[in-house]
PDB file of N, CA and C in Angstrom:
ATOM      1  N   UNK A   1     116.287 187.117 -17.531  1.00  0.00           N
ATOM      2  CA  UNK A   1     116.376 188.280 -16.667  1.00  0.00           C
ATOM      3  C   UNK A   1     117.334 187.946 -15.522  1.00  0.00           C
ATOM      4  N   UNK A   2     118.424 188.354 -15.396  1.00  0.00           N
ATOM      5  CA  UNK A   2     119.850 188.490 -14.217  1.00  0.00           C
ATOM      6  C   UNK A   2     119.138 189.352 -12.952  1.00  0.00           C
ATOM      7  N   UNK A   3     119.834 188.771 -12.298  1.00  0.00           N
ATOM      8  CA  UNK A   3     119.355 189.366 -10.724  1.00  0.00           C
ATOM      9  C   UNK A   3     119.379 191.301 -10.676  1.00  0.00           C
ATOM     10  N   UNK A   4     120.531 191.563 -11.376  1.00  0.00           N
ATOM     11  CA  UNK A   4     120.118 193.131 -11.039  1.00  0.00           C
ATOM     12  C   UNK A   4     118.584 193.686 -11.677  1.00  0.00           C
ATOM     13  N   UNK A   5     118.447 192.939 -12.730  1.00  0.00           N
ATOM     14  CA  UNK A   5     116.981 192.969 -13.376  1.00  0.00           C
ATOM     15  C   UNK A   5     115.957 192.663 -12.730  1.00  0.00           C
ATOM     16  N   UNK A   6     116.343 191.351 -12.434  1.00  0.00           N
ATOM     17  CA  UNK A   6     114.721 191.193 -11.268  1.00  0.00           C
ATOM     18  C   UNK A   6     114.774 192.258  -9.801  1.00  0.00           C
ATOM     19  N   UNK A   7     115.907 192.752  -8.922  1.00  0.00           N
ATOM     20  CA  UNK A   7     115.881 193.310  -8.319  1.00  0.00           C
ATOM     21  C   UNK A   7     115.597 194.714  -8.697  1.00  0.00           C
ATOM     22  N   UNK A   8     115.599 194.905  -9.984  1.00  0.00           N
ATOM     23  CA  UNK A   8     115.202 196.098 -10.631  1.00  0.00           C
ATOM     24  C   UNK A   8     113.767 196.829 -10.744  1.00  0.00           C
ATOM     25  N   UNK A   9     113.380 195.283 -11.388  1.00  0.00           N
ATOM     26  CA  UNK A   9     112.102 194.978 -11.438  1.00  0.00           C
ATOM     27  C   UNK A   9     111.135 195.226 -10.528  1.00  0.00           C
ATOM     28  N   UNK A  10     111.635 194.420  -9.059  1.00  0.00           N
ATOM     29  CA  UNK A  10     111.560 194.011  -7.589  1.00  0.00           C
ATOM     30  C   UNK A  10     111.059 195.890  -7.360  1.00  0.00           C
ATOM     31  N   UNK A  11     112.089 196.417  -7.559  1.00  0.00           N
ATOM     32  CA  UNK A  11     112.004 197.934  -6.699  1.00  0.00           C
ATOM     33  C   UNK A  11     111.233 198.817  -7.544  1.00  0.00           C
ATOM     34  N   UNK A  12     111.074 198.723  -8.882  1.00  0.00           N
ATOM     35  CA  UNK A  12     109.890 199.247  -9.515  1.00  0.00           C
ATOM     36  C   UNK A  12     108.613 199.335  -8.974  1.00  0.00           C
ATOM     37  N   UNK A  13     108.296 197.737  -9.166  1.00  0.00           N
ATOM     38  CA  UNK A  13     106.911 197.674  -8.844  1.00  0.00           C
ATOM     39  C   UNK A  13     106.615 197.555  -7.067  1.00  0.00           C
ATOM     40  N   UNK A  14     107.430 197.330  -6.498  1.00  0.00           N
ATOM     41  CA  UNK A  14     107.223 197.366  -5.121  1.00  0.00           C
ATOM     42  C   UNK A  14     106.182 198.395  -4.523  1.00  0.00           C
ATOM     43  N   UNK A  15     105.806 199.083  -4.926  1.00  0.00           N
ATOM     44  CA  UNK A  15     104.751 200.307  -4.550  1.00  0.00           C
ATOM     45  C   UNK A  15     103.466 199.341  -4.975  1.00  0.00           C
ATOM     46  N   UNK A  16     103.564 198.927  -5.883  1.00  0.00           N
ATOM     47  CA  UNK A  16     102.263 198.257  -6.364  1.00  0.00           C
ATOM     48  C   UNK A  16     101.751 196.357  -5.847  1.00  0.00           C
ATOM     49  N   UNK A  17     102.659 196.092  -4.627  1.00  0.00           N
ATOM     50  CA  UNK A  17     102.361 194.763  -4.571  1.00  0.00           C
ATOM     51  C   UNK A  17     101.498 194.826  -3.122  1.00  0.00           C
ATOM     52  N   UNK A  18     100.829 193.822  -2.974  1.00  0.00           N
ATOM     53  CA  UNK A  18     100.541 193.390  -1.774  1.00  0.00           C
ATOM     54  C   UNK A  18     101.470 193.292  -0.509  1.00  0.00           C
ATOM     55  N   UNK A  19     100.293 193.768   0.658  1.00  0.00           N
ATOM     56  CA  UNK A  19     101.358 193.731   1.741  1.00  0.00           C
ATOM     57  C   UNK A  19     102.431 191.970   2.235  1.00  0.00           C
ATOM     58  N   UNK A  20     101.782 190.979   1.602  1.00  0.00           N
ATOM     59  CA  UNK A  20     102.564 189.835   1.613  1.00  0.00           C
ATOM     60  C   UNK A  20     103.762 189.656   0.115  1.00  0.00           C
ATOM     61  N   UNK A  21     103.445 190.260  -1.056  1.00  0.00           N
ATOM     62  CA  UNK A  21     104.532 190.289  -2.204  1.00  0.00           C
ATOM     63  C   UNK A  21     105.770 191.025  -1.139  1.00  0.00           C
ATOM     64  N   UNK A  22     105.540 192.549  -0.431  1.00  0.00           N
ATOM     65  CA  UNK A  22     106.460 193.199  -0.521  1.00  0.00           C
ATOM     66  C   UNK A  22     107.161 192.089   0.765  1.00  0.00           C
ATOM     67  N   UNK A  23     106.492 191.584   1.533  1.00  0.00           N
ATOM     68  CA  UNK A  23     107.583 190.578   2.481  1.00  0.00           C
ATOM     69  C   UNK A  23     108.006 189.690   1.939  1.00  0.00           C
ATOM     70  N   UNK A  24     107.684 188.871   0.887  1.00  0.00           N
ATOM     71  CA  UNK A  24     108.478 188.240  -0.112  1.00  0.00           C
ATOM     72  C   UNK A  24     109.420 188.887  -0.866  1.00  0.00           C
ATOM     73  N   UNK A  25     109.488 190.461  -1.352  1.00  0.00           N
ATOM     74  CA  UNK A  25     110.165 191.002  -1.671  1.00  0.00           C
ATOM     75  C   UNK A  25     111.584 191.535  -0.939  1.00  0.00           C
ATOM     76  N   UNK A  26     111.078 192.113   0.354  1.00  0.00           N
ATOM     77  CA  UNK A  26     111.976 192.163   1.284  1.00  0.00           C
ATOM     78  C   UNK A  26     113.081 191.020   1.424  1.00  0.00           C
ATOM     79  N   UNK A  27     112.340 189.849   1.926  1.00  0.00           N
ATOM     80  CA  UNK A  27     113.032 188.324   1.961  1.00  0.00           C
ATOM     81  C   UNK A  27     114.003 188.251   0.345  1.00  0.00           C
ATOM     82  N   UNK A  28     113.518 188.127  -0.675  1.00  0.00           N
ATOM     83  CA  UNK A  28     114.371 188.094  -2.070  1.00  0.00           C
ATOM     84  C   UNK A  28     115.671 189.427  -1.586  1.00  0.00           C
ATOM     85  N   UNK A  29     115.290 190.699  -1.430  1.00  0.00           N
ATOM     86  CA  UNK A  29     116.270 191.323  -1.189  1.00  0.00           C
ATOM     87  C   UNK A  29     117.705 191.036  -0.259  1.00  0.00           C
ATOM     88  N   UNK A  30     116.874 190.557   0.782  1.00  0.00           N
ATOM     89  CA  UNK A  30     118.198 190.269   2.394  1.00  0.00           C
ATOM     90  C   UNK A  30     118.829 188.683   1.584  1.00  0.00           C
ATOM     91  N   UNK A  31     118.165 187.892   0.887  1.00  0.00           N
ATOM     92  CA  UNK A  31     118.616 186.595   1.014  1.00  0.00           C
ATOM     93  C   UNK A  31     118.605 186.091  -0.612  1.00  0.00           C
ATOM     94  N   UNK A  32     118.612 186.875  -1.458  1.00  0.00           N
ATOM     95  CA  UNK A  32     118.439 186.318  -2.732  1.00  0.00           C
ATOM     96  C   UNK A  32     119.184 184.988  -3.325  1.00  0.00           C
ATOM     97  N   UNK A  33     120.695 185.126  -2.665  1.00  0.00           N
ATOM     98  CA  UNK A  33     121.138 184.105  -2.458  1.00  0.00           C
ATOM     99  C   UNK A  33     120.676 182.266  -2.300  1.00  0.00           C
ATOM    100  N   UNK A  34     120.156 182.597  -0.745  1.00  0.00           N
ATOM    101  CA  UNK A  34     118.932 181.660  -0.675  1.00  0.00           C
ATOM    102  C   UNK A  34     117.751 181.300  -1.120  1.00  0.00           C
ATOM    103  N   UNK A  35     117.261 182.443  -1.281  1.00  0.00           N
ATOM    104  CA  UNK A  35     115.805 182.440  -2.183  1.00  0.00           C
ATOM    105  C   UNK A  35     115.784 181.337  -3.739  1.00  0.00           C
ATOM    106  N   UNK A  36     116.918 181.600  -4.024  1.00  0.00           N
ATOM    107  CA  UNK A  36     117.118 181.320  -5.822  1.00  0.00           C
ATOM    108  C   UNK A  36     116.917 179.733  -5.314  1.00  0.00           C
ATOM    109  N   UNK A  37     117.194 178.978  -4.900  1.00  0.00           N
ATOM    110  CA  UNK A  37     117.054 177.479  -4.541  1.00  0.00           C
ATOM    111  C   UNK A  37     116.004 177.503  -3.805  1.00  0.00           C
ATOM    112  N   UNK A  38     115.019 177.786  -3.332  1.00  0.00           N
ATOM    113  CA  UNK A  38     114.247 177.505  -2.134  1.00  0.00           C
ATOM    114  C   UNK A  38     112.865 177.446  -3.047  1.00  0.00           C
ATOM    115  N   UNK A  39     112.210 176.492  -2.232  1.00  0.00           N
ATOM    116  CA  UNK A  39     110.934 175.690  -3.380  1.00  0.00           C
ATOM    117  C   UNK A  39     109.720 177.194  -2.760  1.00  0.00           C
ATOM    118  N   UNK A  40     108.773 177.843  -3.829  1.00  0.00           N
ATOM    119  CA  UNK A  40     107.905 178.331  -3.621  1.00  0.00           C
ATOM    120  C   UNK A  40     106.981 177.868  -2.126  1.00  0.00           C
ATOM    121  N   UNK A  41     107.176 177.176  -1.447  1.00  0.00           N
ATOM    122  CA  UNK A  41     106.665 176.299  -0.205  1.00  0.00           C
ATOM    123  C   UNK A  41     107.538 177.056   1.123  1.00  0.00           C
ATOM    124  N   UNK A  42     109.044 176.653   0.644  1.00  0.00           N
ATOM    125  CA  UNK A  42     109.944 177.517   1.327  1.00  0.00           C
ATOM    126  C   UNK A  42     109.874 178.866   1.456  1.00  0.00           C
ATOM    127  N   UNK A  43     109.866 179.272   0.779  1.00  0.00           N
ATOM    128  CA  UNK A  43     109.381 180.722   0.973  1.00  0.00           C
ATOM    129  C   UNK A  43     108.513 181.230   1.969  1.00  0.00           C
ATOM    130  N   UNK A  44     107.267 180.796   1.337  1.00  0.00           N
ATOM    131  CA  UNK A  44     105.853 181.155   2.098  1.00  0.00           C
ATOM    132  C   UNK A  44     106.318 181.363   3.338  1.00  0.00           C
ATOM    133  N   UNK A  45     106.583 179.323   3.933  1.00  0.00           N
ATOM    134  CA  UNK A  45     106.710 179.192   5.190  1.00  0.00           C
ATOM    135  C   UNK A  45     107.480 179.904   5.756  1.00  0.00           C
ATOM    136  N   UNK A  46     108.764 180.887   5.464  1.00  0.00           N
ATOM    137  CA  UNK A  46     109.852 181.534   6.493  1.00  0.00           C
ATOM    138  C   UNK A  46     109.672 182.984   6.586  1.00  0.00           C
ATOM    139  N   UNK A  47     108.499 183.396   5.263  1.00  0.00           N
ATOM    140  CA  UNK A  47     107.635 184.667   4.688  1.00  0.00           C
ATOM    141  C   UNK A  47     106.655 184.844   5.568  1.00  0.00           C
ATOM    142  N   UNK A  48     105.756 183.824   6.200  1.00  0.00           N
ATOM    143  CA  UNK A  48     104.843 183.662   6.624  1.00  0.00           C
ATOM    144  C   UNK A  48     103.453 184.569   5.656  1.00  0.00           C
ATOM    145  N   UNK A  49     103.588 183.794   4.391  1.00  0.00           N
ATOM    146  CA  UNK A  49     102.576 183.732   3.087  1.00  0.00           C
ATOM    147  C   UNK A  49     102.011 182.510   2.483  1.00  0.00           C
ATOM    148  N   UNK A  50     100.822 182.931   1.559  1.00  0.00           N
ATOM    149  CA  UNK A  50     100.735 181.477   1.750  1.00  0.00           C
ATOM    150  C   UNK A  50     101.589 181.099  -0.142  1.00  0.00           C
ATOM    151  N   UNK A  51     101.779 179.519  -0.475  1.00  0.00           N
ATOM    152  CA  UNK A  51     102.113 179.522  -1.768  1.00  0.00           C
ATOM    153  C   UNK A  51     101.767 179.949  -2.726  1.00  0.00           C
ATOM    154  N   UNK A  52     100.749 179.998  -2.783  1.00  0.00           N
ATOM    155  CA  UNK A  52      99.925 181.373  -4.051  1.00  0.00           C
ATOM    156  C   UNK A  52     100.478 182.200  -3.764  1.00  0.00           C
ATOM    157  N   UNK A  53     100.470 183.062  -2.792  1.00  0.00           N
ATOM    158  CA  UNK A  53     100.980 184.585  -2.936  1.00  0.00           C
ATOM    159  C   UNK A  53     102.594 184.506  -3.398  1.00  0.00           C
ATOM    160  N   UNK A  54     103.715 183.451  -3.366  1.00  0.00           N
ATOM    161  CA  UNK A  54     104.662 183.243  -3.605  1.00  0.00           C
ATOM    162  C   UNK A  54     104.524 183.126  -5.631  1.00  0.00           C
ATOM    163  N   UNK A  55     103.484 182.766  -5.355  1.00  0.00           N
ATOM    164  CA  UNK A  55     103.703 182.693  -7.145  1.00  0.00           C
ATOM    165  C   UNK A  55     102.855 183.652  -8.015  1.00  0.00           C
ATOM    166  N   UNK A  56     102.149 184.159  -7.204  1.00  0.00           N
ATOM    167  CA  UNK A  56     101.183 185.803  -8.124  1.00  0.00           C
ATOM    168  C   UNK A  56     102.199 186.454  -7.603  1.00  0.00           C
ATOM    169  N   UNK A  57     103.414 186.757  -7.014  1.00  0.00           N
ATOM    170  CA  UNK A  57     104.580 187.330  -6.882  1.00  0.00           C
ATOM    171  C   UNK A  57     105.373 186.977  -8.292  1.00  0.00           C
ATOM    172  N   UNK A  58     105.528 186.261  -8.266  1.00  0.00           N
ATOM    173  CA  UNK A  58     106.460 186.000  -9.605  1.00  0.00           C
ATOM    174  C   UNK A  58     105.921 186.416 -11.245  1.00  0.00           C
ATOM    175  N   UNK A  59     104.591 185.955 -10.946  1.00  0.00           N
ATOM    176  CA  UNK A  59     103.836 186.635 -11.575  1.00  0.00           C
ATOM    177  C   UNK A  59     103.887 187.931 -12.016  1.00  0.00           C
ATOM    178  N   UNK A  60     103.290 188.644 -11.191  1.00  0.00           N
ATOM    179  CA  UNK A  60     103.701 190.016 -11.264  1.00  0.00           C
ATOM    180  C   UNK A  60     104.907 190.861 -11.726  1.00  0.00           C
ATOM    181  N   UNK A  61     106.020 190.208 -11.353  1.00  0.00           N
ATOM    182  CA  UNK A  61     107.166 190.468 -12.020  1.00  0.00           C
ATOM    183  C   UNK A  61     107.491 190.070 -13.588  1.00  0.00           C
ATOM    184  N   UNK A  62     106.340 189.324 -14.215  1.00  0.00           N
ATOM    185  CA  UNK A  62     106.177 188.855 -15.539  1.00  0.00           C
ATOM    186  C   UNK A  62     107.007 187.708 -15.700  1.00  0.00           C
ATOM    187  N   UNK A  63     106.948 187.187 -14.693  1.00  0.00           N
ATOM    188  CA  UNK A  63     107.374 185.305 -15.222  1.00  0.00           C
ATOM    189  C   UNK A  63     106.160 184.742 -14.882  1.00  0.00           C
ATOM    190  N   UNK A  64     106.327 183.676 -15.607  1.00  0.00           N
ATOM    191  CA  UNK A  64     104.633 182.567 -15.934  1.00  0.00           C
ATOM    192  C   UNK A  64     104.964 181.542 -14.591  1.00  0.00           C
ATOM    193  N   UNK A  65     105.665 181.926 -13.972  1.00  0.00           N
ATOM    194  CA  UNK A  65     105.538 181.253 -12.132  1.00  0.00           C
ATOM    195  C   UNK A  65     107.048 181.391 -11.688  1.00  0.00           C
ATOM    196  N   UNK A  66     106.739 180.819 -10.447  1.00  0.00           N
ATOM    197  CA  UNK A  66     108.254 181.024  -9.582  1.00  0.00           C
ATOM    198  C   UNK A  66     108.976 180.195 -10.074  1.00  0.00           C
ATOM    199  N   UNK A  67     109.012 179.160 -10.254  1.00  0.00           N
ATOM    200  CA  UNK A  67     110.273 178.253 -11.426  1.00  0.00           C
ATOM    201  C   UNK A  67     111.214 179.163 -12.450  1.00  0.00           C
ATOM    202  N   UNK A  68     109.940 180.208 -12.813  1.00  0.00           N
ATOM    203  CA  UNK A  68     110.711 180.943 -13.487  1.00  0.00           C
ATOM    204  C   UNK A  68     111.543 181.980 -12.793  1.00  0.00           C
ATOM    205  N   UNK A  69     110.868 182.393 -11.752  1.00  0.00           N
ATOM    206  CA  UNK A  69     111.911 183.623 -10.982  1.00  0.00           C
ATOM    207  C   UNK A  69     112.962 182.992 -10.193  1.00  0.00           C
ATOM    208  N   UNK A  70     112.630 181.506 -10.042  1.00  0.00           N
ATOM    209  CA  UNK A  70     114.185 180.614  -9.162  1.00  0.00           C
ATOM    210  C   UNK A  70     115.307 180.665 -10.224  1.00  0.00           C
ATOM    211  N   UNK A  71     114.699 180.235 -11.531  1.00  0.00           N
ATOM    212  CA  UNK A  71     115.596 180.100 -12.407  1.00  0.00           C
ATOM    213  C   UNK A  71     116.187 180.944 -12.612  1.00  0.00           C
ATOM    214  N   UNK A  72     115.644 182.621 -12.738  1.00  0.00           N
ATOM    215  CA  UNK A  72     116.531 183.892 -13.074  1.00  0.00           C
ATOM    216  C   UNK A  72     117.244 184.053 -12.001  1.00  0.00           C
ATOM    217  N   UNK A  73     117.058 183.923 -10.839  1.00  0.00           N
ATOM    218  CA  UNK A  73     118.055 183.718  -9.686  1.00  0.00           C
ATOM    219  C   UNK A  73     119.023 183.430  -9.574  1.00  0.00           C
ATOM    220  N   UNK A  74     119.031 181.818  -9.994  1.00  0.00           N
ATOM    221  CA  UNK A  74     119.933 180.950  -9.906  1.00  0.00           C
ATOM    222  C   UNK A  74     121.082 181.454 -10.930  1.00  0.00           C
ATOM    223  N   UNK A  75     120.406 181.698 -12.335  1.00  0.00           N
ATOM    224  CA  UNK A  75     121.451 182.614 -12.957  1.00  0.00           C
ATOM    225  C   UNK A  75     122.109 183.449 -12.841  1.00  0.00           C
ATOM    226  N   UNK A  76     121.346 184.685 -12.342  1.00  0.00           N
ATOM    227  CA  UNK A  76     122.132 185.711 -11.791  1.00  0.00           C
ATOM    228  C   UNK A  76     123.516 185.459 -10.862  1.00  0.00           C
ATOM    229  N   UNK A  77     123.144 184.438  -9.596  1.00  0.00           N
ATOM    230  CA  UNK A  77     124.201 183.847  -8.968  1.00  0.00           C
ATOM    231  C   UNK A  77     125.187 183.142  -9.985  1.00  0.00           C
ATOM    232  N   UNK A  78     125.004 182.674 -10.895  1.00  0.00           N
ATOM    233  CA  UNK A  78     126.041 181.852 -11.479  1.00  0.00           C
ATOM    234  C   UNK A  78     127.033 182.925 -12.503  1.00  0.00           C
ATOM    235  N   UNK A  79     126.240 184.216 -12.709  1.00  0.00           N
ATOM    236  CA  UNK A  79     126.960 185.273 -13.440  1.00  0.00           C
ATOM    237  C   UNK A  79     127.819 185.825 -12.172  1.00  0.00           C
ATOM    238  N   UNK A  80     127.210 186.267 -10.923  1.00  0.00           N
ATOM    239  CA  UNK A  80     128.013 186.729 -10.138  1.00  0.00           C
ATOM    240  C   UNK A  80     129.404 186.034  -9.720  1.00  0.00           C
ATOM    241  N   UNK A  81     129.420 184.891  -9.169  1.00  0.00           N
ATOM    242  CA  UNK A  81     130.091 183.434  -8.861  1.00  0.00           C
ATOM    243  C   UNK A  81     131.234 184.060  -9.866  1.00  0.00           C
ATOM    244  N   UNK A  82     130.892 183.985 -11.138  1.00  0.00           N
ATOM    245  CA  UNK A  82     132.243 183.764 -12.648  1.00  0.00           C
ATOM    246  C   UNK A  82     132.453 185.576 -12.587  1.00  0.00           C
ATOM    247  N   UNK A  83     132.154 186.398 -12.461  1.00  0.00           N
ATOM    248  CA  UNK A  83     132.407 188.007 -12.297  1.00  0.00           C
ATOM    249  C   UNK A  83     133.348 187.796 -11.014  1.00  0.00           C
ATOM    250  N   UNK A  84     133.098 187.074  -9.477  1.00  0.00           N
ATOM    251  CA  UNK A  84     134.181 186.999  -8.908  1.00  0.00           C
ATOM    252  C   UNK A  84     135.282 186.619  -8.792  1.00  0.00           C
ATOM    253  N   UNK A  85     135.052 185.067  -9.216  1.00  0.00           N
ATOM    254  CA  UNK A  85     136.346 184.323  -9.796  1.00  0.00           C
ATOM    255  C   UNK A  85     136.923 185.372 -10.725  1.00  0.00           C
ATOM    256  N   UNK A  86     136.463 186.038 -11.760  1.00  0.00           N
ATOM    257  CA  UNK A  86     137.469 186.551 -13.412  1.00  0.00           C
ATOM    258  C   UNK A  86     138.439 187.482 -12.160  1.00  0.00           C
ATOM    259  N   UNK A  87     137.512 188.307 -11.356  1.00  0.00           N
ATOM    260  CA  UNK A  87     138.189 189.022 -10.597  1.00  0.00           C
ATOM    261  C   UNK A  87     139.263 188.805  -9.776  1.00  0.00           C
ATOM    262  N   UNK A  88     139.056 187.145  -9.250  1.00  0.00           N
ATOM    263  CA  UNK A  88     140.350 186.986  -8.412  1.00  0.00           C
ATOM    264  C   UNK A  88     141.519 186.212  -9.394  1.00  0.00           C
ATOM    265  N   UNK A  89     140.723 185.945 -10.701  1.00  0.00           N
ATOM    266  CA  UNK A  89     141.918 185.524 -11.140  1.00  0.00           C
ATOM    267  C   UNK A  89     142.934 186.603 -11.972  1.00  0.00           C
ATOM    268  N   UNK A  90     142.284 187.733 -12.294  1.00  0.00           N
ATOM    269  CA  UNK A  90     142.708 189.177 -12.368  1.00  0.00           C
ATOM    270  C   UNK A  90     144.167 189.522 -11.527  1.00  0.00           C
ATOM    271  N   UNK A  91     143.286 189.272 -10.359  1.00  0.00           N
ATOM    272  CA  UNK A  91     144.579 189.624  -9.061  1.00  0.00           C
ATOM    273  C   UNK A  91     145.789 188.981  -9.291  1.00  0.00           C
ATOM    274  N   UNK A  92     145.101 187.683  -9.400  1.00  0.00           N
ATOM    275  CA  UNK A  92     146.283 186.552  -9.002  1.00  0.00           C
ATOM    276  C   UNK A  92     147.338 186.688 -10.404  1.00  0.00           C
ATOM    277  N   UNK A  93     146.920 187.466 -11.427  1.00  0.00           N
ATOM    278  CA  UNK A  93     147.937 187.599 -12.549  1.00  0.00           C
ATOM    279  C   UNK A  93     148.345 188.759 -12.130  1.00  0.00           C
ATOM    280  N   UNK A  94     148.019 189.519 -11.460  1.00  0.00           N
ATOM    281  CA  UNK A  94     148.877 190.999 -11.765  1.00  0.00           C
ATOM    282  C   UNK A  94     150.088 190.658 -10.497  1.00  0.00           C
ATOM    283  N   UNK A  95     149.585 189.738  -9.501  1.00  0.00           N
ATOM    284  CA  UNK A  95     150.806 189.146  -8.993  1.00  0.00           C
ATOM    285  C   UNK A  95     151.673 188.705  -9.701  1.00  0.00           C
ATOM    286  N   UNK A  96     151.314 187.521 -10.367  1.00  0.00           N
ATOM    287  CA  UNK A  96     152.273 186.402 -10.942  1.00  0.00           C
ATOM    288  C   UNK A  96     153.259 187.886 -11.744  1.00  0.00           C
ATOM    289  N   UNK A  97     152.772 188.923 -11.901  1.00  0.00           N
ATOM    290  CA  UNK A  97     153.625 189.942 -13.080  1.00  0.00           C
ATOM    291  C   UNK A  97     154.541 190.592 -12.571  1.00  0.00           C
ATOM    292  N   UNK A  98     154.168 190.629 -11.388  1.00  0.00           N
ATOM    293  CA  UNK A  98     154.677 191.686 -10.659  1.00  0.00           C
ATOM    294  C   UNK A  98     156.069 190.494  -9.793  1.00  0.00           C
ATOM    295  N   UNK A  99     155.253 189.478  -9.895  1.00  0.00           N
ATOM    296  CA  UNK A  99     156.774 188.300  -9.070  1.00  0.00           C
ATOM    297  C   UNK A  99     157.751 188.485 -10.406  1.00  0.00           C
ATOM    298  N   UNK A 100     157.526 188.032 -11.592  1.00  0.00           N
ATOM    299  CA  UNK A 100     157.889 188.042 -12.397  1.00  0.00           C
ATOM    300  C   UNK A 100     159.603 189.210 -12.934  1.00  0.00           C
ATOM    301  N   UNK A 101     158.534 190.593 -12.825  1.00  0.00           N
ATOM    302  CA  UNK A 101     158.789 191.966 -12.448  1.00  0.00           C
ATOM    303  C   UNK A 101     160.534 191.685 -11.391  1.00  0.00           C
ATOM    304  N   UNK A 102     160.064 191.418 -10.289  1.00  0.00           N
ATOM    305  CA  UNK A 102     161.116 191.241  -9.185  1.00  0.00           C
ATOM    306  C   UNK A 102     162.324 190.167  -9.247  1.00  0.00           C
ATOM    307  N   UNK A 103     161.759 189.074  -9.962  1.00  0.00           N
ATOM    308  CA  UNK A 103     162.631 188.241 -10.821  1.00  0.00           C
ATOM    309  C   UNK A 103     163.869 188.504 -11.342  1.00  0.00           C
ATOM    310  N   UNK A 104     163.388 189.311 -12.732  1.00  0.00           N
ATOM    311  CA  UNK A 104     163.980 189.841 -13.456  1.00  0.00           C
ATOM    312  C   UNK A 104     165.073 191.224 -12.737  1.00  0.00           C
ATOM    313  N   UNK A 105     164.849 191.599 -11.812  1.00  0.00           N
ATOM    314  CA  UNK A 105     165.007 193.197 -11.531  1.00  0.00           C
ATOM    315  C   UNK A 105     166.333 192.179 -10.630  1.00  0.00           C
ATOM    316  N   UNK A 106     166.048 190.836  -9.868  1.00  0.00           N
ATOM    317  CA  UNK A 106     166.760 190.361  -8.860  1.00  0.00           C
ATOM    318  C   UNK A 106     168.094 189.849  -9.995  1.00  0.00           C
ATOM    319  N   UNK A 107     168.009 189.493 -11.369  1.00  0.00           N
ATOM    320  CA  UNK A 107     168.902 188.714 -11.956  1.00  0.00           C
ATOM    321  C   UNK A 107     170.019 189.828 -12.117  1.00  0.00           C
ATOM    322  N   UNK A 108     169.074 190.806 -12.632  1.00  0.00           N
ATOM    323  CA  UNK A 108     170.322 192.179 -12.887  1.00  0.00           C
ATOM    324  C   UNK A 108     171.121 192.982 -11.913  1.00  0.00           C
ATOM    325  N   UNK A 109     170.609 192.708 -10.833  1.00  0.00           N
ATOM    326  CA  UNK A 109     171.428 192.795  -9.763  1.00  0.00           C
ATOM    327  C   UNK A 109     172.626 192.238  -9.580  1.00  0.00           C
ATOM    328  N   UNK A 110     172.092 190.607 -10.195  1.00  0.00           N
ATOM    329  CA  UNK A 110     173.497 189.802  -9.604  1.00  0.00           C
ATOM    330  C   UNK A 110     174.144 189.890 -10.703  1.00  0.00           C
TER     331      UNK A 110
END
């Protein structure tokens, strides 16, 4: 499950969690980034929850614990990461085409 999925997920059931899931939820939203590395401990403590509720959170979202929801995290970031790079390396060719382009346009000149 990729991050738009769990955040999918996230905003589904959000009506249905505890008032400490949805501040864990909140927190996954502003910082998912961070979240995806941060030990179920971490959480709690910056959540102000305790570690159980960090992992009947994950739970709930239908992973068999937070290892599992770090892990879909961490993925998601590593899909995003390579979606930005393809993108800048996108750019950086329609340059190289376009130098290319001006090259050519400069030879026939001379």
């Amino acid at each position: 499950m990729y991050k738009e999925n769990v955040l999918n997920s996230i905003r589904a059931n959000f009506v249905h969690f505890s008032k400490g899931q949805k501040m864990i939820a909140n927190y996954i939203f502003e910082e998912y980034d961070k979240a995806a590395y941060m030990t179920a401990a971490a959480i709690s403590k910056i959540v102000g929850v305790s570690e159980f509720t960090v992992v009947r959170f994950a739970m709930a979202l239908g992973y068999d614990g937070y290892p599992d929801l770090q892990k879909a995290l961490q993925e998601s970031i590593k899909t995003k990461l390579t979606s930005v790079q393809r993108f800048d390396m996108s750019k950086e060719m329609s340059y190289d085409k376009e130098t290319i382009k001006l090259s050519s346009g400069e030879k026939a000149a001379l």
